[in-house]
PDB file of N, CA and C in Angstrom:
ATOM      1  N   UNK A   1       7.145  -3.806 -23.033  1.00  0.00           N
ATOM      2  CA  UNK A   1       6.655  -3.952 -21.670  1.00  0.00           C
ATOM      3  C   UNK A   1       7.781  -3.716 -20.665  1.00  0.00           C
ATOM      4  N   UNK A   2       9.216  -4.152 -21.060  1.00  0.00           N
ATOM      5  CA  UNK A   2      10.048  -3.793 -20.222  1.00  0.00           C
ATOM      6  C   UNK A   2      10.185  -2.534 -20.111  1.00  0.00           C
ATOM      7  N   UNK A   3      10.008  -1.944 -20.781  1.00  0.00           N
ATOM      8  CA  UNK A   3      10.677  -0.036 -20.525  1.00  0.00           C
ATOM      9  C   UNK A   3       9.293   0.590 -19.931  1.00  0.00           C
ATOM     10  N   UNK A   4       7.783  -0.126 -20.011  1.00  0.00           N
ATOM     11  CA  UNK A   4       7.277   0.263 -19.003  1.00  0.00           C
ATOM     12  C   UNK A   4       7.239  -0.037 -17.666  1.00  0.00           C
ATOM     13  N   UNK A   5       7.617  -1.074 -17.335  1.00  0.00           N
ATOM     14  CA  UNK A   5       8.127  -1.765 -15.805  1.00  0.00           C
ATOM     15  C   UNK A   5       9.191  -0.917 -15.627  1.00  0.00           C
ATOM     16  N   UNK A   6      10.655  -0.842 -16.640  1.00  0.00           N
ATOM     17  CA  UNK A   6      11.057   0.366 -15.805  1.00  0.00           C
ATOM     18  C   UNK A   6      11.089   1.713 -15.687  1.00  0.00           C
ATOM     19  N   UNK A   7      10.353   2.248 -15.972  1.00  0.00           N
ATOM     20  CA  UNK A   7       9.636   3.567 -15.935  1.00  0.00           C
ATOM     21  C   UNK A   7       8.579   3.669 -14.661  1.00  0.00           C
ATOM     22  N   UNK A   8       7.652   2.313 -14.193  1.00  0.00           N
ATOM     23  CA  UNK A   8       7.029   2.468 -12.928  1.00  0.00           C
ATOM     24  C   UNK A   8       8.066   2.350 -12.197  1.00  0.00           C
ATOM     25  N   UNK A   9       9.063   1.826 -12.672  1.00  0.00           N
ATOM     26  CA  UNK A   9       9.718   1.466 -11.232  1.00  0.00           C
ATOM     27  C   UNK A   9      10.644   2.012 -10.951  1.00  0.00           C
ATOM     28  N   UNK A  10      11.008   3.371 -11.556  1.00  0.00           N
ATOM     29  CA  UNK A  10      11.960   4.343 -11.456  1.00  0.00           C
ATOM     30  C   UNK A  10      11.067   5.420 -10.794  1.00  0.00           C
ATOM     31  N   UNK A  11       9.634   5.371 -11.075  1.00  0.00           N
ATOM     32  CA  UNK A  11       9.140   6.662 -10.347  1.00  0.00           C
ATOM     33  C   UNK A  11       8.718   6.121  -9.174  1.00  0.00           C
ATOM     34  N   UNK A  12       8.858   4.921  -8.916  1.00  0.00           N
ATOM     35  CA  UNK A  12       8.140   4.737  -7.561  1.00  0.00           C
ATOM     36  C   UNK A  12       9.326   4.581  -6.462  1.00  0.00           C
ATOM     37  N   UNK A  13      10.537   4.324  -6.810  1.00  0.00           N
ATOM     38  CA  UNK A  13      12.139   4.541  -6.313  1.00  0.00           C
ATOM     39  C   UNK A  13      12.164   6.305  -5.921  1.00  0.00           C
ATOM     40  N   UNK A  14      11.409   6.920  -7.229  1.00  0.00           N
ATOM     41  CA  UNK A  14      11.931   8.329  -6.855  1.00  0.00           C
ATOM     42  C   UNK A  14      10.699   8.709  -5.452  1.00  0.00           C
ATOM     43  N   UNK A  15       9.820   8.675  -5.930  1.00  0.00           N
ATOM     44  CA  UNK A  15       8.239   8.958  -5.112  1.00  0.00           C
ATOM     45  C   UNK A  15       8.419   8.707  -3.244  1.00  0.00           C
ATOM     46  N   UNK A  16       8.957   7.233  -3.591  1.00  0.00           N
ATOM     47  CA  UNK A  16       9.445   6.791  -2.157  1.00  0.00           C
ATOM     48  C   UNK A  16      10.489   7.051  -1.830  1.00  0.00           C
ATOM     49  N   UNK A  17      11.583   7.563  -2.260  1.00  0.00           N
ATOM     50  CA  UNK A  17      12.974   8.184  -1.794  1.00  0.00           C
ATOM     51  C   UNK A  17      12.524   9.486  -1.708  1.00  0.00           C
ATOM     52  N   UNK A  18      11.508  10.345  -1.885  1.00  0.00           N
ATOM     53  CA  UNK A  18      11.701  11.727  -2.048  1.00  0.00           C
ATOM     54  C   UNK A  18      11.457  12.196  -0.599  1.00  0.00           C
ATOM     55  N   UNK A  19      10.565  10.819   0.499  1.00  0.00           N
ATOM     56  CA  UNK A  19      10.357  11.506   1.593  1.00  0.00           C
ATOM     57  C   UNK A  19       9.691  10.555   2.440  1.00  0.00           C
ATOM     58  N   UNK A  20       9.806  10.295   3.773  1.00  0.00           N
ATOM     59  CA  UNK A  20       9.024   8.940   4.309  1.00  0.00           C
ATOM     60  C   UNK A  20       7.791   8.596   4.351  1.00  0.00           C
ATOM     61  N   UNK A  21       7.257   9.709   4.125  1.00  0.00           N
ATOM     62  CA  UNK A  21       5.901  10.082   4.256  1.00  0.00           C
ATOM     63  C   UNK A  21       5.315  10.159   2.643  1.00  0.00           C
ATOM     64  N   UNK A  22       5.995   9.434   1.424  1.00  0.00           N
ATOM     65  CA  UNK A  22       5.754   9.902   0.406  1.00  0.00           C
ATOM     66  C   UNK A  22       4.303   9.417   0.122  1.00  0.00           C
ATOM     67  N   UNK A  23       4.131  10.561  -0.979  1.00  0.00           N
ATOM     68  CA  UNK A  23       2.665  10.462  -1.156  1.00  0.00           C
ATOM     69  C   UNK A  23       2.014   9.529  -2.406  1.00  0.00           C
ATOM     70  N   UNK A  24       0.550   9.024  -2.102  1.00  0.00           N
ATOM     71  CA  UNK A  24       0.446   7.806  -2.871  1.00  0.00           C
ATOM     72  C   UNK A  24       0.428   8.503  -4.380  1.00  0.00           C
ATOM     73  N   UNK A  25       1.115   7.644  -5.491  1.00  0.00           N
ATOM     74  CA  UNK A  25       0.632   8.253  -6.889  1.00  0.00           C
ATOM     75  C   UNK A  25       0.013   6.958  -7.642  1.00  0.00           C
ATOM     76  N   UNK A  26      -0.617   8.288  -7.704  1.00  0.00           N
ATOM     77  CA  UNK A  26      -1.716   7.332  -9.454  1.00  0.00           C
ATOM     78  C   UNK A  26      -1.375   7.836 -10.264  1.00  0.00           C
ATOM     79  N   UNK A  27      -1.282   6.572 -11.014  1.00  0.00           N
ATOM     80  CA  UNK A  27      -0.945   6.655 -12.517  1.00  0.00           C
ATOM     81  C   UNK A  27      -2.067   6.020 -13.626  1.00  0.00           C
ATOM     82  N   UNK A  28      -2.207   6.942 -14.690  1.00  0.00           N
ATOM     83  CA  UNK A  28      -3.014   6.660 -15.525  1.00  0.00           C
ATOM     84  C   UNK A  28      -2.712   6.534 -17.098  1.00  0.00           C
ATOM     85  N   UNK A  29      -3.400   6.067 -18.047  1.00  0.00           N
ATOM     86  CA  UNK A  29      -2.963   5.464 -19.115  1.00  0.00           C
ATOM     87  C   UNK A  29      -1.342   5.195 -19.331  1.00  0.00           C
ATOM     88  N   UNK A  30      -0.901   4.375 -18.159  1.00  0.00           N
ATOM     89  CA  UNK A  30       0.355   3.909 -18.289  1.00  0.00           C
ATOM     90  C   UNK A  30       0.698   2.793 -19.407  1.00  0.00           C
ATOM     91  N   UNK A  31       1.613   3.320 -20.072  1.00  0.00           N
ATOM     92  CA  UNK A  31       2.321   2.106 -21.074  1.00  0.00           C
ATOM     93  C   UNK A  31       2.477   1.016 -21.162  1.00  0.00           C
ATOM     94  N   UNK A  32       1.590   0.336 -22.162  1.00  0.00           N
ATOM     95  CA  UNK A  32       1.572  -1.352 -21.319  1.00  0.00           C
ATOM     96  C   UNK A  32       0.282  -1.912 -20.887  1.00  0.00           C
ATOM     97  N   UNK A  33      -0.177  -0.977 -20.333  1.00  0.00           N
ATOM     98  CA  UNK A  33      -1.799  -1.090 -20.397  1.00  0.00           C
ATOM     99  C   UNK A  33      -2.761  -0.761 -20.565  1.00  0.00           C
ATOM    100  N   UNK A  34      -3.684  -1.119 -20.928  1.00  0.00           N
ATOM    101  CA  UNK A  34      -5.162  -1.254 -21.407  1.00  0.00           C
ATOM    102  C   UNK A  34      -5.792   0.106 -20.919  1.00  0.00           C
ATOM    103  N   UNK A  35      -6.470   0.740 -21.964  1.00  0.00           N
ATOM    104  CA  UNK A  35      -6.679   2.080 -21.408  1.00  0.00           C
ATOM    105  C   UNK A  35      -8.242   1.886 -20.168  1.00  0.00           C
ATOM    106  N   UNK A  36      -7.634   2.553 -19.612  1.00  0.00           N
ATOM    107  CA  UNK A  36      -8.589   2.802 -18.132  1.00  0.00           C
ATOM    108  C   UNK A  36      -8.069   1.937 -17.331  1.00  0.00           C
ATOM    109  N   UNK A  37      -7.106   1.089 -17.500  1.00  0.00           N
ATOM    110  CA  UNK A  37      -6.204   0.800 -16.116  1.00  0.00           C
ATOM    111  C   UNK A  37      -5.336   1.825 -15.719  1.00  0.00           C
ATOM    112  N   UNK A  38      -5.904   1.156 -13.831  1.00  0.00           N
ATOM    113  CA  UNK A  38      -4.524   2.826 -13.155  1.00  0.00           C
ATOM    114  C   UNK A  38      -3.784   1.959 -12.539  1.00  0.00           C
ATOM    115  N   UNK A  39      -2.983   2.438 -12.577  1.00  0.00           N
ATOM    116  CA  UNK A  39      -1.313   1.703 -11.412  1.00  0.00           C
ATOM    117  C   UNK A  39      -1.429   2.550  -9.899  1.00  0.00           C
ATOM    118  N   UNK A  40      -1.656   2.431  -9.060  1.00  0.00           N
ATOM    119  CA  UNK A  40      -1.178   3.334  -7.713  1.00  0.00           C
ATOM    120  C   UNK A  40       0.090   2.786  -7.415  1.00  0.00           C
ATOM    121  N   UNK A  41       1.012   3.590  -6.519  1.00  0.00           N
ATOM    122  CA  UNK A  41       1.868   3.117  -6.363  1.00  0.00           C
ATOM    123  C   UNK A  41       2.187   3.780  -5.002  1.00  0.00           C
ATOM    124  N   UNK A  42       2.759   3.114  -3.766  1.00  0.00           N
ATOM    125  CA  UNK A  42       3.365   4.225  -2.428  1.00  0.00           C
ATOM    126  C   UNK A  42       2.001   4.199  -1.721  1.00  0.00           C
ATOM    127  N   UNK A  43       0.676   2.903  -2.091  1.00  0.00           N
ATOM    128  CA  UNK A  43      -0.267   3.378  -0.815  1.00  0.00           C
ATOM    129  C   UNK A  43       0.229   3.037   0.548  1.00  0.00           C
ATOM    130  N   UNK A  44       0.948   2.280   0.745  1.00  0.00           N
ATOM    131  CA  UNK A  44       1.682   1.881   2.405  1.00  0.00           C
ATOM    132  C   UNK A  44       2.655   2.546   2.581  1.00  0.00           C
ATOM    133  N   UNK A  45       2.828   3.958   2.102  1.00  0.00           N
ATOM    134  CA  UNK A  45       4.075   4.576   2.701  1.00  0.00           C
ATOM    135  C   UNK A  45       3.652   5.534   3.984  1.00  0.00           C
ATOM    136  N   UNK A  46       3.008   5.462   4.203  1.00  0.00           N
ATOM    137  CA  UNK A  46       2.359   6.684   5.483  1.00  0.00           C
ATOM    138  C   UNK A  46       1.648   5.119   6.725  1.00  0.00           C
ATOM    139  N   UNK A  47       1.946   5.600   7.546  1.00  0.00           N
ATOM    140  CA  UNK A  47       0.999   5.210   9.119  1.00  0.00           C
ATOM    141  C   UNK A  47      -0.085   5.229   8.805  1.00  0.00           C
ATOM    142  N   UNK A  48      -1.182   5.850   8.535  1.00  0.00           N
ATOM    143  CA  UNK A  48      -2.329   6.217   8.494  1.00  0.00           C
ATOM    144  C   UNK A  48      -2.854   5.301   7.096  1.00  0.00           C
ATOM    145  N   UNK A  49      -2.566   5.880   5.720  1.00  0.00           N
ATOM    146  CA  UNK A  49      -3.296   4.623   5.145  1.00  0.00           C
ATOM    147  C   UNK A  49      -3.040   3.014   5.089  1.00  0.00           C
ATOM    148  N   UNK A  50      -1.995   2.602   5.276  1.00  0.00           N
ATOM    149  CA  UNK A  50      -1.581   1.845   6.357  1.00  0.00           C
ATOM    150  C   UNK A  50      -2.749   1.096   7.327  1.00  0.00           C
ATOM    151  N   UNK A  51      -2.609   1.471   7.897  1.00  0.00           N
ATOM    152  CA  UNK A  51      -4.279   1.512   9.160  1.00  0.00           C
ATOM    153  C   UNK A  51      -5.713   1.563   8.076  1.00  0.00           C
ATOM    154  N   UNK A  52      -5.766   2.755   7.488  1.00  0.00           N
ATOM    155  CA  UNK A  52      -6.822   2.554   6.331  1.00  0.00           C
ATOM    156  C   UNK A  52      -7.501   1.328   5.651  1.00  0.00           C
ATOM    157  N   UNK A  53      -5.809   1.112   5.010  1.00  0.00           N
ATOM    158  CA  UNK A  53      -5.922  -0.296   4.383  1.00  0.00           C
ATOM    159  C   UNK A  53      -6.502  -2.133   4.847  1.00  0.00           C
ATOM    160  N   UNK A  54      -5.892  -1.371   6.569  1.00  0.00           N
ATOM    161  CA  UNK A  54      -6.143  -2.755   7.146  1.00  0.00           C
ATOM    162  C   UNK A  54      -7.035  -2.992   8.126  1.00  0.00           C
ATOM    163  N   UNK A  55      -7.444  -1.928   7.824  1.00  0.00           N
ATOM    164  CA  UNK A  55      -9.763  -1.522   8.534  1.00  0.00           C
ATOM    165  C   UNK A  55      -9.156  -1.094   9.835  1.00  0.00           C
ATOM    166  N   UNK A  56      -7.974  -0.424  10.265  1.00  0.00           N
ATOM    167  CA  UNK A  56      -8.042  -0.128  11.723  1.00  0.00           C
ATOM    168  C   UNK A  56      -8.010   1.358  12.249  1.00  0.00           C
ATOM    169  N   UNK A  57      -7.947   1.907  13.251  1.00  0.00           N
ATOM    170  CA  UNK A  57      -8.369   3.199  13.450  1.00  0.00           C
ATOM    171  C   UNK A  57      -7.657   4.311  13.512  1.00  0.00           C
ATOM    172  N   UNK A  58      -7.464   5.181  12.339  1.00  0.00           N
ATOM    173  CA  UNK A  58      -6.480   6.278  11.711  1.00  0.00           C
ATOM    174  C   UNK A  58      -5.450   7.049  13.163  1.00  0.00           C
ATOM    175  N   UNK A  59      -4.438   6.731  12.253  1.00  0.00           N
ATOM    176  CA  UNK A  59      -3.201   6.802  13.699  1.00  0.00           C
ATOM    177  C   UNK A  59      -2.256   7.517  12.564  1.00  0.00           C
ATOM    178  N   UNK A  60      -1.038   7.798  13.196  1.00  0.00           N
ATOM    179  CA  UNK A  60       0.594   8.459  12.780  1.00  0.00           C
ATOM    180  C   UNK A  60       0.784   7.761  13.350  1.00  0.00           C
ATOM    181  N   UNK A  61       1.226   7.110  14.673  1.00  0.00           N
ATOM    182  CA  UNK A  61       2.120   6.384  15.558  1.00  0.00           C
ATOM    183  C   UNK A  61       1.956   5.033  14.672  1.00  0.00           C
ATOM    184  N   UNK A  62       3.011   4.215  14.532  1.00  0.00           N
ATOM    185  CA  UNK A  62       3.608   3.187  13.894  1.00  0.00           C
ATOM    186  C   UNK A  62       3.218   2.318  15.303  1.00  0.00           C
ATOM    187  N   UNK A  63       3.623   2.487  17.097  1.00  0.00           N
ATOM    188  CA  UNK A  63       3.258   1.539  17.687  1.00  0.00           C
ATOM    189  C   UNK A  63       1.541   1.740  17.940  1.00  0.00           C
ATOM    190  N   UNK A  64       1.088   2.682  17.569  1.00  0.00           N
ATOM    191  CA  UNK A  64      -0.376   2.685  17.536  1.00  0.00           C
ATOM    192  C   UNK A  64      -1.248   1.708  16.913  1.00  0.00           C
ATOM    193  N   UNK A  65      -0.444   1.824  16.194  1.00  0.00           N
ATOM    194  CA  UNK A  65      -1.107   0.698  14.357  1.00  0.00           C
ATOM    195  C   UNK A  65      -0.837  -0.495  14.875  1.00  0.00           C
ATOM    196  N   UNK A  66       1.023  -0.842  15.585  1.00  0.00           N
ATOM    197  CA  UNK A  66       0.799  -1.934  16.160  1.00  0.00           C
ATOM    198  C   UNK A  66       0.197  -3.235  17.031  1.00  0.00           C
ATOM    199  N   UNK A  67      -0.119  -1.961  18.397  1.00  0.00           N
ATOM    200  CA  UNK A  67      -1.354  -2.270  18.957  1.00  0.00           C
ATOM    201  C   UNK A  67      -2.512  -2.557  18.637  1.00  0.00           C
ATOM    202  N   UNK A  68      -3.150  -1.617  17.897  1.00  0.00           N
ATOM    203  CA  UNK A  68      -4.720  -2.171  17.118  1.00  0.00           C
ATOM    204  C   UNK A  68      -4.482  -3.234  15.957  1.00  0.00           C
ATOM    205  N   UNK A  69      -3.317  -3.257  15.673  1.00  0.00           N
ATOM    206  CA  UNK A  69      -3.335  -4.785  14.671  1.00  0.00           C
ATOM    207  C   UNK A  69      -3.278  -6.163  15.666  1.00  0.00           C
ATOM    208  N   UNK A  70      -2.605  -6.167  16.848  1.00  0.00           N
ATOM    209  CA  UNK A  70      -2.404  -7.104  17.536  1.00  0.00           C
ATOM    210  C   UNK A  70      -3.977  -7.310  18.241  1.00  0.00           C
ATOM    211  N   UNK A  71      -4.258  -6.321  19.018  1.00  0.00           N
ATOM    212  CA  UNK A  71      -5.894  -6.444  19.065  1.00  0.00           C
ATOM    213  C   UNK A  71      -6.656  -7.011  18.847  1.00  0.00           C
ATOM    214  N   UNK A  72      -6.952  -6.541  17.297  1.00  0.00           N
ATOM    215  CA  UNK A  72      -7.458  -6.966  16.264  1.00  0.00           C
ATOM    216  C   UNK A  72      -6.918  -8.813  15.976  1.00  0.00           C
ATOM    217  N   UNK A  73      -5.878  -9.366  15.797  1.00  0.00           N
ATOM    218  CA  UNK A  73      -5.609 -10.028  15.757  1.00  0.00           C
ATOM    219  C   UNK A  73      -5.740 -11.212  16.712  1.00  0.00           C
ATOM    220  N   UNK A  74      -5.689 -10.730  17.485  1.00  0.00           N
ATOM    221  CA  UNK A  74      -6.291 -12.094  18.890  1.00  0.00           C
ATOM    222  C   UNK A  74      -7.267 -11.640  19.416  1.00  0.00           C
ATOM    223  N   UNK A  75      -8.256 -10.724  18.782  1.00  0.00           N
ATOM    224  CA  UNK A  75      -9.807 -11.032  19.081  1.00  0.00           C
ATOM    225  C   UNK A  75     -10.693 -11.454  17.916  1.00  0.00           C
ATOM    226  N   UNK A  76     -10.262 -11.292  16.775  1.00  0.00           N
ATOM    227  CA  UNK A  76     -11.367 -11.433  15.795  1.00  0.00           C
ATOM    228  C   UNK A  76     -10.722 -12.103  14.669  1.00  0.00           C
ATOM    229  N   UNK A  77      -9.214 -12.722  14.992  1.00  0.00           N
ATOM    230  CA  UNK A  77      -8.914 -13.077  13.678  1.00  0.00           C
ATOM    231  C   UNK A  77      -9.205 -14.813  14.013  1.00  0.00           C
ATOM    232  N   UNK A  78      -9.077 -15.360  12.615  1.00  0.00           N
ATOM    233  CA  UNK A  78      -9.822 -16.688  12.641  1.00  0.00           C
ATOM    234  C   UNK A  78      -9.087 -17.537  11.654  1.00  0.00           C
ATOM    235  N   UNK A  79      -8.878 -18.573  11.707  1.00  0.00           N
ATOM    236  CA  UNK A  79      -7.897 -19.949  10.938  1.00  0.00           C
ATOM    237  C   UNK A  79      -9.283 -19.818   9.388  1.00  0.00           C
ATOM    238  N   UNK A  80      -8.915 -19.653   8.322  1.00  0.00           N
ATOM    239  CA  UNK A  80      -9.080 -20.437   7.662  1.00  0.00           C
ATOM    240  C   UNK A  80      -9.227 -21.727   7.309  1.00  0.00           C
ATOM    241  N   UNK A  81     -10.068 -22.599   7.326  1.00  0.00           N
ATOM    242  CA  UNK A  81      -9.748 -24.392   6.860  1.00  0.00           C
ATOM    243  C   UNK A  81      -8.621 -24.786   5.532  1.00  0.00           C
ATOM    244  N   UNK A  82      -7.922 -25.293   5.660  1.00  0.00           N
ATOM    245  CA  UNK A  82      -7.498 -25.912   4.551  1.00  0.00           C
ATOM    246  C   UNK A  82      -8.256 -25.913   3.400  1.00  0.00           C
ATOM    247  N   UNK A  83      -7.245 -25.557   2.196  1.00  0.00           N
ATOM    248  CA  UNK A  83      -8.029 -26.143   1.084  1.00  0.00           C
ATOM    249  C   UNK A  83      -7.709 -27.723   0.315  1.00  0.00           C
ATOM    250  N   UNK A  84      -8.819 -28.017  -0.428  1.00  0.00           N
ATOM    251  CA  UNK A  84      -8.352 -29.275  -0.598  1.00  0.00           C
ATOM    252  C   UNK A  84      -8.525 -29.320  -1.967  1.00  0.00           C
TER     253      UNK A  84
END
């Protein structure tokens, strides 16, 4: 299991060093696990899925995303109760 942890985690060092904008990879019948598990790896490296991910409205601008998260955040976000 270790030499598959570092094997994801050498390509996802390379994937995300190769460019800022790197692109998301899937990985399939990776070592280690159960066949028909996939690994993605690099989905938050771009602005846009980014925004995707966090239901808000497809941007490049980094203060774009900011804005509609803050937005978003002091109009519709809400406390959870404690758990007990």
């Amino acid at each position: 299991m270790t030499s598959a942890r570092m094997k994801r985690g050498g390509m996802k060092i390379f994937a995300h060093s190769a460019a800022r904008k790197a692109p998301a990879t899937l990985f399939d019948n990776f070592p280690g696990y159960a066949p028909g598990m996939r690994i993605v790896s690099g989905i938050h490296n771009s602005t846009r899925r980014l925004a995707y991910t966090l239901g808000l409205p497809s941007t490049d601008s980094q203060m774009e995303l900011v804005k509609s998260y803050r937005a978003r955040t002091n109009s519709e976000f809400k406390f959870m109760p404690p758990a007990r």
